[in-house]
N, C-alpha and C. Protein backbone atom coordinates (compact mmCIF):
# COMPACT_ATOMS: atom_id res chain seq x y z
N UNK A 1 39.70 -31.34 51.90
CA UNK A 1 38.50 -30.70 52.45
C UNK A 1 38.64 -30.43 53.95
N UNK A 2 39.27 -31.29 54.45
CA UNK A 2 39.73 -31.17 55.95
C UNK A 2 40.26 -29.69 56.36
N UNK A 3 41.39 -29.53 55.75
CA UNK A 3 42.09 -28.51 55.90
C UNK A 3 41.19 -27.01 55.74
N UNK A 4 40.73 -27.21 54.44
CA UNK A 4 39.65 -26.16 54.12
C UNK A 4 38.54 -25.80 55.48
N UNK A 5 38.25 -26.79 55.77
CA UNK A 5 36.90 -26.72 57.04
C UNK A 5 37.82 -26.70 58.51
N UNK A 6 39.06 -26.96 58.34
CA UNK A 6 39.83 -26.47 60.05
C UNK A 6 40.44 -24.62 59.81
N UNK A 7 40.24 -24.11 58.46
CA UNK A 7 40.77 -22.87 58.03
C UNK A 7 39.54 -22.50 58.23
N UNK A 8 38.47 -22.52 57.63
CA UNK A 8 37.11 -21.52 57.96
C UNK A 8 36.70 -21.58 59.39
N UNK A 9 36.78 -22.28 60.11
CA UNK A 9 36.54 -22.56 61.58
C UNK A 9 37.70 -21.73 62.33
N UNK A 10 38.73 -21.62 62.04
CA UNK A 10 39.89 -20.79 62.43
C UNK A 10 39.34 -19.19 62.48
N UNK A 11 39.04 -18.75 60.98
CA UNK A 11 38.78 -18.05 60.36
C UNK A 11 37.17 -16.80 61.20
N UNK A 12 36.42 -17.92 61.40
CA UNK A 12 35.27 -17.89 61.93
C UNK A 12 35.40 -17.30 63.11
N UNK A 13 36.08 -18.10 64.07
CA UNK A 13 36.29 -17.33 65.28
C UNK A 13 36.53 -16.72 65.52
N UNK A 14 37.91 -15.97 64.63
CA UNK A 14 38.77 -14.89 64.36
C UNK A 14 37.97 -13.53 64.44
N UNK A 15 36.70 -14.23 63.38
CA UNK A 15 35.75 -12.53 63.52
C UNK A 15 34.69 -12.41 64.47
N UNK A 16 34.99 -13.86 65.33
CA UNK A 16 33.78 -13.89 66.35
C UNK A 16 34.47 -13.22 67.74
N UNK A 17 35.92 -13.21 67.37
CA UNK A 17 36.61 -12.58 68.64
C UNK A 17 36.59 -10.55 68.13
N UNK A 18 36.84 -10.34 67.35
CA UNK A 18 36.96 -9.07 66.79
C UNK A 18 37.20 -8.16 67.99
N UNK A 19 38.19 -7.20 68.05
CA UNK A 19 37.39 -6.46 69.22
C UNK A 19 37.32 -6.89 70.52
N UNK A 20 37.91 -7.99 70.48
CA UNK A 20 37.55 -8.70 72.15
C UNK A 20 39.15 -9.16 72.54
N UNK A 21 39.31 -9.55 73.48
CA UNK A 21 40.74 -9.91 74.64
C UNK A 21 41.24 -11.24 73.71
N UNK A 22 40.43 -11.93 72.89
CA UNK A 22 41.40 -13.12 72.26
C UNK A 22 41.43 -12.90 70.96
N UNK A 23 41.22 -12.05 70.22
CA UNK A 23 41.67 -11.70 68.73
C UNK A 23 42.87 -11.95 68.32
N UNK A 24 43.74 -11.48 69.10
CA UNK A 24 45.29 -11.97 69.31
C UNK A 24 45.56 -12.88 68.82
N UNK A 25 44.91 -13.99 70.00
CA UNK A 25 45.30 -15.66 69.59
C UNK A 25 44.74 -15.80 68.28
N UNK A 26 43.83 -15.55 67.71
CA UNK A 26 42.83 -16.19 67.18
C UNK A 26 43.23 -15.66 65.69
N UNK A 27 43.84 -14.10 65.50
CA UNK A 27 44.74 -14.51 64.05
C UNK A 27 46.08 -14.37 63.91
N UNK A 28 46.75 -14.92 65.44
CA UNK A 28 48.19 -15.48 65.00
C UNK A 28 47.55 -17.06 64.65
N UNK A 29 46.62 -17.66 65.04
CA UNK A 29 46.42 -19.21 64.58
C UNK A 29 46.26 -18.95 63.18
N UNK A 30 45.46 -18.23 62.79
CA UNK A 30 45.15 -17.74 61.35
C UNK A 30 46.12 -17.93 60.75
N UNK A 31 46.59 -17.09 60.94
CA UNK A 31 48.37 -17.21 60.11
C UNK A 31 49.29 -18.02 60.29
N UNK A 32 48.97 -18.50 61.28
CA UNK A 32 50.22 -20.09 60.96
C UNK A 32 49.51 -20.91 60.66
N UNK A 33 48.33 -20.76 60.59
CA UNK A 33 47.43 -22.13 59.50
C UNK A 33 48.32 -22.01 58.22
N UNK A 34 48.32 -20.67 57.85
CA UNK A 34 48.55 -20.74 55.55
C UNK A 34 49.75 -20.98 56.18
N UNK A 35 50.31 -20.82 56.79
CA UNK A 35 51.87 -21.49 57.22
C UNK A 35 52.47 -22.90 56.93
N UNK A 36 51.25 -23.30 57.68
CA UNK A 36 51.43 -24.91 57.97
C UNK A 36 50.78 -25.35 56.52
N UNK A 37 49.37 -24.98 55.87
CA UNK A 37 49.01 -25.52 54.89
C UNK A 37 50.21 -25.48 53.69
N UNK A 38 51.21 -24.71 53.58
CA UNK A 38 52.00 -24.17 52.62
C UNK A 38 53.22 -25.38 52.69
N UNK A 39 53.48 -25.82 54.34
CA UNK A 39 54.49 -26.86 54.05
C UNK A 39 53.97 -27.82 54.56
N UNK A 40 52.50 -28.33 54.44
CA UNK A 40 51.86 -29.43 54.75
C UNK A 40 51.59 -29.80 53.00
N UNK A 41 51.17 -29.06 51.97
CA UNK A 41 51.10 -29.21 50.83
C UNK A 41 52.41 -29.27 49.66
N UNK A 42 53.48 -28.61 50.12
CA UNK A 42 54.63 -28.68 49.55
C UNK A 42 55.72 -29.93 49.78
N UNK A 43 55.51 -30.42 51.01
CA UNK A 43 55.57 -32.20 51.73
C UNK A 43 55.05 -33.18 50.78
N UNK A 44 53.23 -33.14 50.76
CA UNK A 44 52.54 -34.15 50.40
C UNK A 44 52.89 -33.99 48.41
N UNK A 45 53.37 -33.34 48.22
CA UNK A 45 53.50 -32.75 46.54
C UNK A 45 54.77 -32.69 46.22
N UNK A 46 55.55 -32.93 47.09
CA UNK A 46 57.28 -32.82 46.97
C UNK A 46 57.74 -31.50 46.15
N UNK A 47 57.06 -30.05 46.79
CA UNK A 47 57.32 -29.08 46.04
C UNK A 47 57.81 -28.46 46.67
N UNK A 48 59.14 -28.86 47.19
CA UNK A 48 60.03 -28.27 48.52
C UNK A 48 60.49 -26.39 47.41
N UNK A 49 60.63 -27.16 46.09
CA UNK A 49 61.18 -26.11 45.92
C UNK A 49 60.68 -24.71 45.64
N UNK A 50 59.57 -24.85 45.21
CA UNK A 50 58.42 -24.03 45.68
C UNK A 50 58.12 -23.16 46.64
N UNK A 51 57.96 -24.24 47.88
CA UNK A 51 57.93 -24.00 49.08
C UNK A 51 58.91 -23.03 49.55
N UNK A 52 60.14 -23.26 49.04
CA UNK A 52 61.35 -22.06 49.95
C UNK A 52 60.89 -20.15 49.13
N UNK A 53 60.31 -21.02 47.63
CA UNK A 53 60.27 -19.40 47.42
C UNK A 53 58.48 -18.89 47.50
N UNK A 54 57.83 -19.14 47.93
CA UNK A 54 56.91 -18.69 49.15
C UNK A 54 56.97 -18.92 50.92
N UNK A 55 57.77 -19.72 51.10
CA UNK A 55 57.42 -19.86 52.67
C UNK A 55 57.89 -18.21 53.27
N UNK A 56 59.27 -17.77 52.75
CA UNK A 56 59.76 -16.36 53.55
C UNK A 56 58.58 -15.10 53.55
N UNK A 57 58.30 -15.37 52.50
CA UNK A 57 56.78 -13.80 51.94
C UNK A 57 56.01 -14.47 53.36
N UNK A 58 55.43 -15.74 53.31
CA UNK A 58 53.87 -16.50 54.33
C UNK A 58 54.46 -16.06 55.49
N UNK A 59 55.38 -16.53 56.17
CA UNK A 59 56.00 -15.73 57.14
C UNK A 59 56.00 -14.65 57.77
N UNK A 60 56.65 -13.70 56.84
CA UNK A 60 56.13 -12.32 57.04
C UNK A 60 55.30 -12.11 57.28
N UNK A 61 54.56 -12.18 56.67
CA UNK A 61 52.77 -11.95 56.60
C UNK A 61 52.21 -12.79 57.91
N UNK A 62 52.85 -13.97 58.48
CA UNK A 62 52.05 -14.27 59.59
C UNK A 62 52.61 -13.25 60.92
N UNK A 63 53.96 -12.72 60.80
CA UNK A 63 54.70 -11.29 61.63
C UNK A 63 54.01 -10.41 61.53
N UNK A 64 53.54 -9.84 60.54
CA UNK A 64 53.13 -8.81 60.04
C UNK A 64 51.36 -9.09 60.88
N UNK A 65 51.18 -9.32 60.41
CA UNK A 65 49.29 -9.89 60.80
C UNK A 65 49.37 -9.72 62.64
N UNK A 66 49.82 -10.41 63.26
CA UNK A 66 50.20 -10.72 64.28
C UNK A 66 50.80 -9.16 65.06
N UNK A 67 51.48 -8.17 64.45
CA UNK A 67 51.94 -6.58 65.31
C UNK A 67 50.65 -6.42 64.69
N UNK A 68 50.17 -6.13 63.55
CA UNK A 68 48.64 -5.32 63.37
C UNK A 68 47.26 -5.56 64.07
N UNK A 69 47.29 -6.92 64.91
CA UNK A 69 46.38 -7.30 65.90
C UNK A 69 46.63 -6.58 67.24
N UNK A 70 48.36 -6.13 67.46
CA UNK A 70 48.01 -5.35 68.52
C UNK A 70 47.82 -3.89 69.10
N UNK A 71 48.02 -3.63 70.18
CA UNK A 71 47.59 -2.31 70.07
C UNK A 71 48.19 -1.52 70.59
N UNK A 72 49.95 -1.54 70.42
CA UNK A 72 50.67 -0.63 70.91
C UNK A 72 51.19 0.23 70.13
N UNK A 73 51.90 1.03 70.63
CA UNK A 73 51.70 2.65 70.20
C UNK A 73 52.66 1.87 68.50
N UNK A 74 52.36 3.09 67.55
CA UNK A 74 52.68 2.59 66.26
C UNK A 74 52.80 1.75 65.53
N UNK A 75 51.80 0.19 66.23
CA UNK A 75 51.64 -0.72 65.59
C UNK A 75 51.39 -0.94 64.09
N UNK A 76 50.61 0.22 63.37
CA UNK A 76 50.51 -0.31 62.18
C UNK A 76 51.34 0.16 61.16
N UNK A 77 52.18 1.34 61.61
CA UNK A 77 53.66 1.63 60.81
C UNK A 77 54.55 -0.09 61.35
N UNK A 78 54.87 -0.55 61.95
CA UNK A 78 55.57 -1.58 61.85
C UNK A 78 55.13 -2.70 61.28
N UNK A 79 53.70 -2.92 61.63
CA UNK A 79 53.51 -3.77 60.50
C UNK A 79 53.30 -3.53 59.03
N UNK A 80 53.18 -2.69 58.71
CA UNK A 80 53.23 -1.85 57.43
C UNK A 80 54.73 -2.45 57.01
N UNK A 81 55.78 -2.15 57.65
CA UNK A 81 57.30 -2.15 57.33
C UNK A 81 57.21 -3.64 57.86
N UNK A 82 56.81 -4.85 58.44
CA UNK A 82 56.92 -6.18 57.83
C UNK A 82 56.32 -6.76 57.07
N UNK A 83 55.11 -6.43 56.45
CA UNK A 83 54.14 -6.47 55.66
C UNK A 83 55.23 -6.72 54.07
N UNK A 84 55.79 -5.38 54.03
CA UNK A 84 56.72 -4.68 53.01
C UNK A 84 57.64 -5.16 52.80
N UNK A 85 58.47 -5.87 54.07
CA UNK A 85 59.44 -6.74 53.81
C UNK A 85 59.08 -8.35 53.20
N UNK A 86 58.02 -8.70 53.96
CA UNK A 86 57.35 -10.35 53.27
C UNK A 86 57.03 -9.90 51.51
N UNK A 87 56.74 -8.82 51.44
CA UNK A 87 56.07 -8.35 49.86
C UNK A 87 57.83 -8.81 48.93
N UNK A 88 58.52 -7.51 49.95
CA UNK A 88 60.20 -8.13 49.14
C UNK A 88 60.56 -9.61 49.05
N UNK A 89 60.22 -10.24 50.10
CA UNK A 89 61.15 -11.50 49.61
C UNK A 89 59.80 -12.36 48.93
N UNK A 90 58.63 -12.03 48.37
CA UNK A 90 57.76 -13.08 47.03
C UNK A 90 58.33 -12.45 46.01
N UNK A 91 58.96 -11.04 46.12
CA UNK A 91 59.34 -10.63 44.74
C UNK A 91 60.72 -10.95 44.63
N UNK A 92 61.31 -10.91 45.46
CA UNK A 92 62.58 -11.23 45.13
C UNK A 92 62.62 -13.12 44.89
N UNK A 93 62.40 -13.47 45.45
CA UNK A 93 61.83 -15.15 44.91
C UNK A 93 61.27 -15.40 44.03
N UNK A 94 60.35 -14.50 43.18
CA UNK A 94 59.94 -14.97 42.06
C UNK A 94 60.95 -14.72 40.61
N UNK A 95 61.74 -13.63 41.37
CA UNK A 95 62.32 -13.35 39.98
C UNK A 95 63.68 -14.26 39.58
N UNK A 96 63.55 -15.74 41.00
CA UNK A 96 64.41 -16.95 40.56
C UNK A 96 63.57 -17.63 39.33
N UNK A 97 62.35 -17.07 39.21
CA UNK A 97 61.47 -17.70 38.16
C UNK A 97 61.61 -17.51 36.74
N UNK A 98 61.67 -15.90 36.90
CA UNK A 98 61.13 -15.30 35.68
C UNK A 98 62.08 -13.66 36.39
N UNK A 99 62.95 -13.66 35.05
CA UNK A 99 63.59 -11.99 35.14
C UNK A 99 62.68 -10.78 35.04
N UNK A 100 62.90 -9.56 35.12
CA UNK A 100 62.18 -8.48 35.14
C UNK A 100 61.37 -8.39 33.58
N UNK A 101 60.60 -7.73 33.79
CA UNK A 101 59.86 -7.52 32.66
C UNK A 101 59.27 -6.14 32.37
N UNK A 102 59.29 -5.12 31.66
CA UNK A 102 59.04 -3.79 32.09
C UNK A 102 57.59 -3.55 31.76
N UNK A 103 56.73 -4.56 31.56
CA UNK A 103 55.22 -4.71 31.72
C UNK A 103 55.22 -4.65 32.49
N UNK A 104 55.59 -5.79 33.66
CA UNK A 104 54.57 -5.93 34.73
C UNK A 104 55.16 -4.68 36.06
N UNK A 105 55.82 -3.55 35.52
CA UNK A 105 55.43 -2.39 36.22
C UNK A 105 54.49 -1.06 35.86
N UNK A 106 53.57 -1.65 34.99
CA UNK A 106 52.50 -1.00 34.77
C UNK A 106 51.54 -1.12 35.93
N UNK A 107 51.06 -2.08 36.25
CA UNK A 107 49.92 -2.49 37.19
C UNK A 107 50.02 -1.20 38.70
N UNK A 108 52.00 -1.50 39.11
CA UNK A 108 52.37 -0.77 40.27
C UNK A 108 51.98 0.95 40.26
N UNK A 109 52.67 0.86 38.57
CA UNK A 109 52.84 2.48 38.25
C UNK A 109 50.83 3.31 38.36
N UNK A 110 50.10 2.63 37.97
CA UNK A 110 48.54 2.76 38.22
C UNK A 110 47.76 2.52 39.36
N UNK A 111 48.61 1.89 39.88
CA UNK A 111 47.99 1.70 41.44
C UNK A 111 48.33 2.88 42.06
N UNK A 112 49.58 3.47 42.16
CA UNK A 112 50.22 4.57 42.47
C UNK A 112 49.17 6.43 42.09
N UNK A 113 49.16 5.69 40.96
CA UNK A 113 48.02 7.01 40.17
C UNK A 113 46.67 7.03 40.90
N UNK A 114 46.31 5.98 41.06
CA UNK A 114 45.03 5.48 41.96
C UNK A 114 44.86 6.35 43.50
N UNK A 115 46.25 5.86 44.12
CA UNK A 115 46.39 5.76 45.33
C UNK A 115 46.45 7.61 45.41
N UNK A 116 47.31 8.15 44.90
CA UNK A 116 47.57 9.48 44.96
C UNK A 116 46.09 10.51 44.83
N UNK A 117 45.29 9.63 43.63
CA UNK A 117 43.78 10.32 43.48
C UNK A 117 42.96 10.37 44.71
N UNK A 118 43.06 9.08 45.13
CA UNK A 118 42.24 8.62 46.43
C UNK A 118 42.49 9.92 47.70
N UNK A 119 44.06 10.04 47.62
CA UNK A 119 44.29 11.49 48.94
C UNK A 119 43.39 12.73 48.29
N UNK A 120 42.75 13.08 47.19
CA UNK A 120 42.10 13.97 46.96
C UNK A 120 40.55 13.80 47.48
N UNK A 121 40.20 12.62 48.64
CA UNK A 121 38.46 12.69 48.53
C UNK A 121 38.42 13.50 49.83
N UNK A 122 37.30 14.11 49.89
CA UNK A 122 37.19 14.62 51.44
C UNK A 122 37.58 14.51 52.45
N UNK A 123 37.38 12.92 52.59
CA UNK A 123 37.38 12.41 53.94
C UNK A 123 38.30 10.99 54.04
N UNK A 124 39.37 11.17 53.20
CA UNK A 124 40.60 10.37 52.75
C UNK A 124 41.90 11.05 53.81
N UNK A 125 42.73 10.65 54.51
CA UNK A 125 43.67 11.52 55.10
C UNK A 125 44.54 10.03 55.40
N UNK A 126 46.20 10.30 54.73
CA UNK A 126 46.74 9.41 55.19
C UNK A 126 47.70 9.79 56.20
N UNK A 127 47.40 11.07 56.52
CA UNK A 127 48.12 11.83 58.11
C UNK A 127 49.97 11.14 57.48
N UNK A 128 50.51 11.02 58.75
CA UNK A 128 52.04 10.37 58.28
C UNK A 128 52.28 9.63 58.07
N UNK A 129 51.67 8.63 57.64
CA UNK A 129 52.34 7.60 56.71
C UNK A 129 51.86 7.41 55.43
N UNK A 130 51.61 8.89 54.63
CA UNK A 130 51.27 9.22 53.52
C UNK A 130 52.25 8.20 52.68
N UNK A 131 53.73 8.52 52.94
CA UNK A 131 54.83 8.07 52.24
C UNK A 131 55.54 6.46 52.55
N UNK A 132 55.21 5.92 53.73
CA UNK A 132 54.88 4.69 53.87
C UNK A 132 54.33 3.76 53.00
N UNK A 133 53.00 4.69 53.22
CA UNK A 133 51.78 3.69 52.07
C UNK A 133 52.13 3.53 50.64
N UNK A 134 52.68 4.97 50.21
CA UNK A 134 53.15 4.94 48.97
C UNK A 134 53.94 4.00 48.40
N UNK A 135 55.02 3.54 49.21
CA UNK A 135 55.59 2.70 48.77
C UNK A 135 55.50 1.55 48.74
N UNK A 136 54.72 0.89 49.96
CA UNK A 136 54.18 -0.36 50.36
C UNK A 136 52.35 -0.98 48.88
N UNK A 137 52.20 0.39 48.58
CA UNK A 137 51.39 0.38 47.43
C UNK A 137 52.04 -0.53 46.36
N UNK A 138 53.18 0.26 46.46
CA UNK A 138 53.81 -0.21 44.76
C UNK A 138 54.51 -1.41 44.68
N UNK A 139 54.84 -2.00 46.34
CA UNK A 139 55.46 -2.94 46.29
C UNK A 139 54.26 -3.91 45.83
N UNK A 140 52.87 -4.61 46.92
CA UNK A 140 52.26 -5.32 46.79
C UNK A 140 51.90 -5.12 45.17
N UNK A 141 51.50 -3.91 44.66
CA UNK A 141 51.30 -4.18 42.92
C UNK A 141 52.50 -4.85 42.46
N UNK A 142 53.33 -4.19 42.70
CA UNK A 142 54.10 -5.08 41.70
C UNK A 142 54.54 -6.72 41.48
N UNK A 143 54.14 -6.83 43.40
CA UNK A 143 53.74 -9.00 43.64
C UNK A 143 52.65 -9.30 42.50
N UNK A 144 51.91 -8.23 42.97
CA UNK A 144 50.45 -9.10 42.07
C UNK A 144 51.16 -9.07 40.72
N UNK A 145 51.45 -8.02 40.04
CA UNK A 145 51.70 -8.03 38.72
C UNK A 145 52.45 -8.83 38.46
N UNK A 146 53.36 -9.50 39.59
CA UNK A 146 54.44 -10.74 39.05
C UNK A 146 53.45 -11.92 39.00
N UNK A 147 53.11 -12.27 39.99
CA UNK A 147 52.12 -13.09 40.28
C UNK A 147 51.31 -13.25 38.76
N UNK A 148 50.69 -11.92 38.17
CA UNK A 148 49.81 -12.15 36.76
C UNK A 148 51.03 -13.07 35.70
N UNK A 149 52.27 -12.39 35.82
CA UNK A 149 52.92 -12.33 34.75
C UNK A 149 53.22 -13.96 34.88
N UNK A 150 53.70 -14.61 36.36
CA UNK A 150 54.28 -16.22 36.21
C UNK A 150 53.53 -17.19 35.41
N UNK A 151 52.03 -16.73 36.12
CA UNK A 151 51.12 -17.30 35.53
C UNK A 151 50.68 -17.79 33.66
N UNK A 152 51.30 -16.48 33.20
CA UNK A 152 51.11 -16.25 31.90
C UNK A 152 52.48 -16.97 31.08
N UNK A 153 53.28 -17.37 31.83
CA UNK A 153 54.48 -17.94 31.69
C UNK A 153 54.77 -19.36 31.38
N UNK A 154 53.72 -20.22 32.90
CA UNK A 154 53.71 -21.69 33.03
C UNK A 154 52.69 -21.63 33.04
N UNK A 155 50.92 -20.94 32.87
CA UNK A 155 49.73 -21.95 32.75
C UNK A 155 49.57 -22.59 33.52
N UNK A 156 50.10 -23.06 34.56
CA UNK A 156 49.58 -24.06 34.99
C UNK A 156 48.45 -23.94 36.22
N UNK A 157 47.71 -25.08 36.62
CA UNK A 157 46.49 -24.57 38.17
C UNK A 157 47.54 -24.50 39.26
N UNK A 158 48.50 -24.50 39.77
CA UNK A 158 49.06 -23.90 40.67
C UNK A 158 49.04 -22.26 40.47
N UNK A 159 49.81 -22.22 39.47
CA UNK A 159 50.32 -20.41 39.33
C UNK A 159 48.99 -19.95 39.09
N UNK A 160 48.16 -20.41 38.34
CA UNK A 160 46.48 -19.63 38.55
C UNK A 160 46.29 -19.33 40.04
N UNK A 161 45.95 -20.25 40.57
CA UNK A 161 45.70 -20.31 42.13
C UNK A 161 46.57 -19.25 43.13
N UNK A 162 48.05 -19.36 42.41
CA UNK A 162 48.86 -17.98 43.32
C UNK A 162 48.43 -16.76 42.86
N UNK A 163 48.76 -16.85 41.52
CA UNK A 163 47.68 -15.62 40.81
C UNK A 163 46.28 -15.27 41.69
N UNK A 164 45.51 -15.60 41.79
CA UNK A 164 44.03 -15.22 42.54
C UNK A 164 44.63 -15.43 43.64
N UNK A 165 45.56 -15.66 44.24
CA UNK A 165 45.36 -15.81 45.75
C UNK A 165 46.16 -14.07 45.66
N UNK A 166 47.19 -13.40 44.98
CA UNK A 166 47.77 -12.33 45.43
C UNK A 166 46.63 -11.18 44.66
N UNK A 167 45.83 -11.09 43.90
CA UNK A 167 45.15 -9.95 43.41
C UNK A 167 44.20 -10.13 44.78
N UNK A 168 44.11 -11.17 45.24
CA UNK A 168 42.72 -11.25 46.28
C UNK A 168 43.22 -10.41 47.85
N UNK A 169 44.95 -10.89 47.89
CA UNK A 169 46.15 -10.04 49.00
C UNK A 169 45.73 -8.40 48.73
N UNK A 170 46.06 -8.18 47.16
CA UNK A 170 45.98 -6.80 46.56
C UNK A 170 44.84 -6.14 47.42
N UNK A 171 43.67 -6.98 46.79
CA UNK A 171 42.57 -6.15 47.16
C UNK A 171 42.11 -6.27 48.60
N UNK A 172 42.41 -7.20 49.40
CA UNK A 172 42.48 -6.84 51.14
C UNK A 172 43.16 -5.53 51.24
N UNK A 173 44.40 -4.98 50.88
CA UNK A 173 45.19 -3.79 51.35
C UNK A 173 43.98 -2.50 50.52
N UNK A 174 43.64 -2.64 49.76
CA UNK A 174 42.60 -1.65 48.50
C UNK A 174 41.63 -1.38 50.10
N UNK A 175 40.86 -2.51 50.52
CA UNK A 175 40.03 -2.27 51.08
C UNK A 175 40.20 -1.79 52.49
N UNK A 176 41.95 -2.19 52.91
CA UNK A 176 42.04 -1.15 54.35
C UNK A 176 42.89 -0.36 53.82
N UNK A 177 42.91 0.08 52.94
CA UNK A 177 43.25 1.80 52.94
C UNK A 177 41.73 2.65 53.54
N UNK A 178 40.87 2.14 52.71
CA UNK A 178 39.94 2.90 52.91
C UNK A 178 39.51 2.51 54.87
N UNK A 179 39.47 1.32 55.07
CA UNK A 179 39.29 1.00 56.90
C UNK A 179 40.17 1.88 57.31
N UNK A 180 41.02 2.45 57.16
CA UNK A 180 42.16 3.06 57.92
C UNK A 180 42.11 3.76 57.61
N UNK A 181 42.20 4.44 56.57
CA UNK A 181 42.19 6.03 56.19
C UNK A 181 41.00 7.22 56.18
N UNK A 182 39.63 6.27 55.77
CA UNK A 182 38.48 7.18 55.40
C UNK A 182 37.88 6.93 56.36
N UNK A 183 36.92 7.93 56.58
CA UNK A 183 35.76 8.37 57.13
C UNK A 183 34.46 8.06 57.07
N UNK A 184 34.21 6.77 57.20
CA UNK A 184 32.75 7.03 56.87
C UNK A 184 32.23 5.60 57.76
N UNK A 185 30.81 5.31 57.83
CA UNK A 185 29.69 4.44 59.08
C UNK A 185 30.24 3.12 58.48
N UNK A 186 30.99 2.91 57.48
CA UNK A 186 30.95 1.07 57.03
C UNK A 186 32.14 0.87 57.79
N UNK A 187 32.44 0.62 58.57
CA UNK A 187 34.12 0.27 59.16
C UNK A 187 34.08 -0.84 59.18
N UNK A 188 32.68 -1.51 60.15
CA UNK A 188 32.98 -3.15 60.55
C UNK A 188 32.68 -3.79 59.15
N UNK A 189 31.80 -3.42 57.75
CA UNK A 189 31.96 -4.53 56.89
C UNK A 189 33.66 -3.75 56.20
N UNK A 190 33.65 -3.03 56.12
CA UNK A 190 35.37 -3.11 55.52
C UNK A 190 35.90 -3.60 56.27
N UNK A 191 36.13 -4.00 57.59
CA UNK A 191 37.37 -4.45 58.49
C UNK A 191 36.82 -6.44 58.04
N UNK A 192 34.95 -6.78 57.59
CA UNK A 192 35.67 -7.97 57.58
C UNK A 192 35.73 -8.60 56.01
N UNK A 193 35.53 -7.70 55.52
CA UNK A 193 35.82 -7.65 54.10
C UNK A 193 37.27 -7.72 53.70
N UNK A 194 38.20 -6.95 54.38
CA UNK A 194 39.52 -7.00 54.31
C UNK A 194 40.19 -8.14 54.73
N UNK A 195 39.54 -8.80 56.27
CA UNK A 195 39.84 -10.08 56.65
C UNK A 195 39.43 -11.29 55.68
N UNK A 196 38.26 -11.83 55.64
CA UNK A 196 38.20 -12.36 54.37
C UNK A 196 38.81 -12.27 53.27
N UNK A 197 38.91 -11.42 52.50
CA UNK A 197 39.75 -11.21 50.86
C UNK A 197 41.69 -11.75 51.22
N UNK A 198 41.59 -11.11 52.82
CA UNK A 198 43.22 -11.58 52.99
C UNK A 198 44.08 -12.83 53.07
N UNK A 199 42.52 -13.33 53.64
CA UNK A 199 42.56 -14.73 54.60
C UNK A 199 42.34 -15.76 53.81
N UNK A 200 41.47 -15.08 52.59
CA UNK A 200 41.13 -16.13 51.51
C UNK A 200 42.42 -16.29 50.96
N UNK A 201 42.94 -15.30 50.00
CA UNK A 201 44.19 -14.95 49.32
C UNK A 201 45.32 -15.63 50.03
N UNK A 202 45.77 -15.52 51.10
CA UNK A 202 46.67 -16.57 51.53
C UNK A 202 46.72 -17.78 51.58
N UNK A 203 45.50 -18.37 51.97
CA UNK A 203 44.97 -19.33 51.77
C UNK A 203 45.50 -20.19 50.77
N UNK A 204 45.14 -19.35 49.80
CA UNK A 204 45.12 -19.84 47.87
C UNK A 204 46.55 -19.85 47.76
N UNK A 205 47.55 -19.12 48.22
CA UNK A 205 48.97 -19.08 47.82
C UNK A 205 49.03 -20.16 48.66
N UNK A 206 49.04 -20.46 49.92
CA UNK A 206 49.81 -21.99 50.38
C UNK A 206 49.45 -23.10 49.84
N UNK A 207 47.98 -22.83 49.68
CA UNK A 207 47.18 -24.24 49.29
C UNK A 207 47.41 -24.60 47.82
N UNK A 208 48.00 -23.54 47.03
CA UNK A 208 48.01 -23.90 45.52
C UNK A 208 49.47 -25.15 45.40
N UNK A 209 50.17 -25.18 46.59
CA UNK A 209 51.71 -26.38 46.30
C UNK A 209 50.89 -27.39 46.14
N UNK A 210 49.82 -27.46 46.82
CA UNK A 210 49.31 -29.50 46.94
C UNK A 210 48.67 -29.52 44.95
N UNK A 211 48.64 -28.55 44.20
CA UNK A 211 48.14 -28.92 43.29
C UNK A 211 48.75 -29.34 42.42
């Protein structure tokens, strides 16, 4: 419970800085929290081995998080492209688990169909990094869809817990396509709608080793 209540307090501030001169700090701490919770729980659970094939993805993602907080010129094409790389190494780590399966590229292949519909709304424009996104789309589907598939594999409340923690990853990126791409008066609840769903979702992937 500790951990849980030093993560929402982290968390908290994070959106109390928004917009302001310490946002910075406030979700690189973010992200080396699921950092630390990931090999603070993989320690207390002796799930080192675990641990090596999520810690490289948490990583990323705390790189990645960390260029998208700032605000220099093409920041979010680079984090886009470390984002993409942390996505490669949960997939490439999981498939020490479990080999390919030509199901679980359904989920990617529909997200894709999704994503392509979405450039048809009015006020949708993914300007140049139309083809970026595209691919960074299909990667995170296809985590989640591994993520569904491990689950369905071993049952067990860990892989549940990674399971909901990456559809919850999924749907943070669902919800800043639209922060980033569209047009319209909701920005600040999508920007903390996206933070939340992300923040939760990581969360759930580090925190699921202690189970």
């Amino acid at each position: 419970m500790l951990i849980i209540g030093i993560y929402i307090i982290l968390f908290l501030f994070m959106i109390y800085t928004r917009n302001r001169q310490h946002y910075v700090i406030f979700k690189a701490l973010n992200s080396l929290a699921f950092v630390g919770i990931a090999i603070y729980s993989a320690i207390s659970t002796n799930k080192m081995d675990f641990l090596n094939i999520l810690l490289p993805g948490l990583i990323g993602c705390m790189l990645g998080d960390i260029i998208l907080a700032t605000k220099f010129k093409n920041h979010f094409l680079y984090g886009l492209i470390v984002f993409l790389m942390a996505n490669l190494c949960f997939l490439i780590s999981f498939y020490r688990l479990q080999s390919l399966r030509i199901e679980e590229l359904i989920l990617p292949a529909f997200a894709m169909i999704i994503l392509m519909s979405l450039a048809y709304l009015a006020h949708m424009d993914y300007g140049q990094l139309e083809k970026p996104v595209m691919i960074y789309c299909f990667i995170i589907a296809w985590v989640m869809s591994k993520s569904i598939m491990l689950y369905l594999l071993f049952q067990t409340n860990m892989f549940l817990i990674i399971m909901i923690g990456f559809i919850l990853y999924f749907l943070s990126d669902f919800i800043l396509l639209f922060y980033k791409f569209y047009e319209c008066p909701y920005k600040n609840i999508l920007g903390f709608l996206n933070l939340l769903t992300y923040y939760t979702g990581l969360f759930l992937i580090a925190y699921s080793l202690i189970l």
